[in-house]
C-alpha atoms as a PDB file:
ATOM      1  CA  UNK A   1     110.608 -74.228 192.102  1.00  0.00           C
ATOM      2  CA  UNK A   2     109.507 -70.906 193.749  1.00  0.00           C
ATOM      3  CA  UNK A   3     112.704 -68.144 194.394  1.00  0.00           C
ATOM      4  CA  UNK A   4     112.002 -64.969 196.526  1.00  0.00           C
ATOM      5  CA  UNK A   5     114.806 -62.088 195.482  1.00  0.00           C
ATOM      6  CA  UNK A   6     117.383 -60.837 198.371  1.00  0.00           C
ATOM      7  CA  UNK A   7     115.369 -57.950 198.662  1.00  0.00           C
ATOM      8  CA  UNK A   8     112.110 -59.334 199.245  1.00  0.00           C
ATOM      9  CA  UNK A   9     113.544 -62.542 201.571  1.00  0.00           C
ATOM     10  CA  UNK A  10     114.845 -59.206 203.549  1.00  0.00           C
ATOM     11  CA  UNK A  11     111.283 -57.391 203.866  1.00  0.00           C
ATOM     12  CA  UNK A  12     109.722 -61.035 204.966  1.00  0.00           C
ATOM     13  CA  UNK A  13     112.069 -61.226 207.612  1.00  0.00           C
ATOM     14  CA  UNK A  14     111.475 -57.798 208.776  1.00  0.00           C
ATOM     15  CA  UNK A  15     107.910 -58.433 208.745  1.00  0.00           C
ATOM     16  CA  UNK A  16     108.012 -61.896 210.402  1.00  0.00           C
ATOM     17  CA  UNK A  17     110.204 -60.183 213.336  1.00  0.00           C
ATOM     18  CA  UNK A  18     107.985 -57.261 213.537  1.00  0.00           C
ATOM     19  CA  UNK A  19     105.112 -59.326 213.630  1.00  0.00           C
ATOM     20  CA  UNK A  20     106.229 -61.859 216.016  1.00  0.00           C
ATOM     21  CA  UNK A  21     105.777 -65.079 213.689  1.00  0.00           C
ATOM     22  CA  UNK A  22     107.235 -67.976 214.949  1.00  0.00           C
ATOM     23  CA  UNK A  23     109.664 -70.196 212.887  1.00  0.00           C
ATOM     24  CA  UNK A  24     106.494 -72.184 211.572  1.00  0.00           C
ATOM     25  CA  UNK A  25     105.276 -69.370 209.580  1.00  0.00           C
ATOM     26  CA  UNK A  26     106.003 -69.573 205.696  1.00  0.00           C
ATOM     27  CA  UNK A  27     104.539 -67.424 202.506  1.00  0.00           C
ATOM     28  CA  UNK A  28     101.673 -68.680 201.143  1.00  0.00           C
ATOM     29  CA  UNK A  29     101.742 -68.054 197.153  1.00  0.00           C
ATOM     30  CA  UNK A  30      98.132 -68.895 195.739  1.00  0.00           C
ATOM     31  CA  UNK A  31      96.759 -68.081 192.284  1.00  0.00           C
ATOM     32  CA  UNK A  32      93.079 -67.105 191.563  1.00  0.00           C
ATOM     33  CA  UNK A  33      90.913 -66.170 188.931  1.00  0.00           C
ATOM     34  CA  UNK A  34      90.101 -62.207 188.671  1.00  0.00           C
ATOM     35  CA  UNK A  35      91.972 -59.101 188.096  1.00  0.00           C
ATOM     36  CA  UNK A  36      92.682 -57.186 185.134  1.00  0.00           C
ATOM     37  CA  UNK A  37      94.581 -59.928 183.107  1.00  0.00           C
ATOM     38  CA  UNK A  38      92.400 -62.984 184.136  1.00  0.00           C
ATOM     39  CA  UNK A  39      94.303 -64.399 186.781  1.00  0.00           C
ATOM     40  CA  UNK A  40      95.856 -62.308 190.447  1.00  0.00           C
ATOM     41  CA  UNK A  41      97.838 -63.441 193.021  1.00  0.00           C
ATOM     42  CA  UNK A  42      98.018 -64.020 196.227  1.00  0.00           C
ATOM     43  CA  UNK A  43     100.440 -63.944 199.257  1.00  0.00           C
ATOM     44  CA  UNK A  44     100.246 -64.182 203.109  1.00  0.00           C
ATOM     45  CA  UNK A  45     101.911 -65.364 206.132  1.00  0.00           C
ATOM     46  CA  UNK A  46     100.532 -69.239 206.662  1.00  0.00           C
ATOM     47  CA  UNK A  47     101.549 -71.488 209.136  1.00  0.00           C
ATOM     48  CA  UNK A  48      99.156 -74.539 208.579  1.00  0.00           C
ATOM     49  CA  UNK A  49     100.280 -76.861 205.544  1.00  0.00           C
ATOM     50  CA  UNK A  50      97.634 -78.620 202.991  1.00  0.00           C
ATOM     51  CA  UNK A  51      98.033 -82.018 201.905  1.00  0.00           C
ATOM     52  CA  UNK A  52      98.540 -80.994 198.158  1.00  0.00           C
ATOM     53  CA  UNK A  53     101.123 -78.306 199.237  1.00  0.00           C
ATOM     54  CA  UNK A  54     104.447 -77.725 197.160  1.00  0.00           C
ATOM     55  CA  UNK A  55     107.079 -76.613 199.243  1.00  0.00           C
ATOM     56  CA  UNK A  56     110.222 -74.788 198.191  1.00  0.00           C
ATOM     57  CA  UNK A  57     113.115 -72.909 200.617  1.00  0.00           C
ATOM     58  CA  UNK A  58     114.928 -69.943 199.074  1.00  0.00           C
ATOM     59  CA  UNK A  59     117.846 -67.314 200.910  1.00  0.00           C
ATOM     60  CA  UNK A  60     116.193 -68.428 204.345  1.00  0.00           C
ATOM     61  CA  UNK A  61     112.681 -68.331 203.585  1.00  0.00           C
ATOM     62  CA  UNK A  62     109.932 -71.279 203.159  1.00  0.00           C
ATOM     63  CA  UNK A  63     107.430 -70.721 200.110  1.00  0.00           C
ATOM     64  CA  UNK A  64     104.465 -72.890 199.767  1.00  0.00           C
ATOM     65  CA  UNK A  65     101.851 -72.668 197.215  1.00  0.00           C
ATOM     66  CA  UNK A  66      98.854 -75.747 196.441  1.00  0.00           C
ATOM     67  CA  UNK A  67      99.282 -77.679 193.353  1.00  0.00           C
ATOM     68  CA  UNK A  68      96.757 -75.721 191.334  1.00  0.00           C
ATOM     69  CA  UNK A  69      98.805 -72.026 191.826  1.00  0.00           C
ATOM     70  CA  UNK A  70     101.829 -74.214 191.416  1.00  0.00           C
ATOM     71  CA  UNK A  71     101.178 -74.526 187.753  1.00  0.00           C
ATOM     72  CA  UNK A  72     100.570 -71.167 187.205  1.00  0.00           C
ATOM     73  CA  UNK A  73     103.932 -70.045 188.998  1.00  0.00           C
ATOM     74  CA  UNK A  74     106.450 -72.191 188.573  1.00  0.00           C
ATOM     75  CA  UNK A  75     109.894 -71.134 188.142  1.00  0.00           C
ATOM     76  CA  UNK A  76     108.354 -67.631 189.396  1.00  0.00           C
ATOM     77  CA  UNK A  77     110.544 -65.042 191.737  1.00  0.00           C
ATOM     78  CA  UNK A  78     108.847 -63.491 194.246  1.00  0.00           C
ATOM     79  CA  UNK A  79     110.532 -59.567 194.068  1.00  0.00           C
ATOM     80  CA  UNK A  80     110.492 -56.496 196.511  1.00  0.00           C
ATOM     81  CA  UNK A  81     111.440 -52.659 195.059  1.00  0.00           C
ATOM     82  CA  UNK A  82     111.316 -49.967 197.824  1.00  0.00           C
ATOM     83  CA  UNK A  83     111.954 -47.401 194.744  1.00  0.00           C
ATOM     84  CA  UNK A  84     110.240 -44.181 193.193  1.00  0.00           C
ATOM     85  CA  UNK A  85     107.777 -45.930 190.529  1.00  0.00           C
ATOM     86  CA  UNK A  86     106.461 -47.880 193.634  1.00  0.00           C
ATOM     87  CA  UNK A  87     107.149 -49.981 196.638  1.00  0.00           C
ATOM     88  CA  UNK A  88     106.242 -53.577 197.768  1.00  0.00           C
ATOM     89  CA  UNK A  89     105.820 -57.109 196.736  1.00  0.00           C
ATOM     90  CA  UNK A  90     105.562 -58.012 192.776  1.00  0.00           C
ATOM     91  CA  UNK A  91     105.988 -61.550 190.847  1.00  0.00           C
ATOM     92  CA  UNK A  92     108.576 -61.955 187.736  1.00  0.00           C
ATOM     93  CA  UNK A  93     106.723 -64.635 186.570  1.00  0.00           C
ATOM     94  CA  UNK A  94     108.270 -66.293 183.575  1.00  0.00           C
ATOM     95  CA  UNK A  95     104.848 -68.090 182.334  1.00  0.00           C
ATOM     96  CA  UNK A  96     102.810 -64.832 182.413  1.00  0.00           C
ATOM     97  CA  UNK A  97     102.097 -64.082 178.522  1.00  0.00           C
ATOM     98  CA  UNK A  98     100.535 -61.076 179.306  1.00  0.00           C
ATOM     99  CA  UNK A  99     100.732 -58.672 183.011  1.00  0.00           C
ATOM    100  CA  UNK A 100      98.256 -55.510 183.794  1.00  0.00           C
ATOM    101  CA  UNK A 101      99.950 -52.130 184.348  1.00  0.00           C
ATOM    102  CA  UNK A 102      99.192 -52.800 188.204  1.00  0.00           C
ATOM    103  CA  UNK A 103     101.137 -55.916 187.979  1.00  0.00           C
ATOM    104  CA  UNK A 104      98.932 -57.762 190.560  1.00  0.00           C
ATOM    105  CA  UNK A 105      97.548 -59.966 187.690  1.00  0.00           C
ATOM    106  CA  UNK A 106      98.051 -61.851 184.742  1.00  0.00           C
ATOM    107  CA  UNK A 107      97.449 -64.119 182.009  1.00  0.00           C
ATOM    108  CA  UNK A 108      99.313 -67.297 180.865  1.00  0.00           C
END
């Protein structure tokens, strides 16, 4: 499963409105090698679905990652902080044994 905080289901549906995305859209969570701790992520607005795609619903909003990135973030929560030490998207992924300062990548 794939869960998206309050907070962050709140900024996607600001962004999908503000954008003009039609109820097809979803977030596309992908995993690749590179960055800092070995492995980054990725995350964009995708409305065309792959035949190996896992797809999870959470407060309103459709996630989808492949099968590959799946293993890598399962059981992850996809956060948003609009605070002081920084503002935007971040992962609280529970499989990550080890996270650069940046926080955009990881290692398992």
């Amino acid at each position: 499963m794939l869960y998206i905080s309050e907070a962050a289901s709140e900024k996607i549906k600001n962004i999908m409105q503000s954008e003009q995305k039609a109820e097809k859209h979803f977030v596309r969570v992908s995993v690749q090698g590179g960055g800092c701790s070995g492995l980054s992520y990725n995350m964009e607005l995708d409305d065309k679905l792959q035949p190996d795609d896992q797809i999870f619903e959470d407060k309103g909003i459709k996630l989808v990652t492949d099968l590959r990135s799946f293993l890598y973030v399962c059981n992850t929560t996809l956060e948003f902080t609009d605070g002081l030490n920084g503002k935007g998207f971040h992962f609280s992924n529970p499989n990550a044994s080890r996270t650069c300062a940046c926080g955009d990548s990881f290692a398992v």
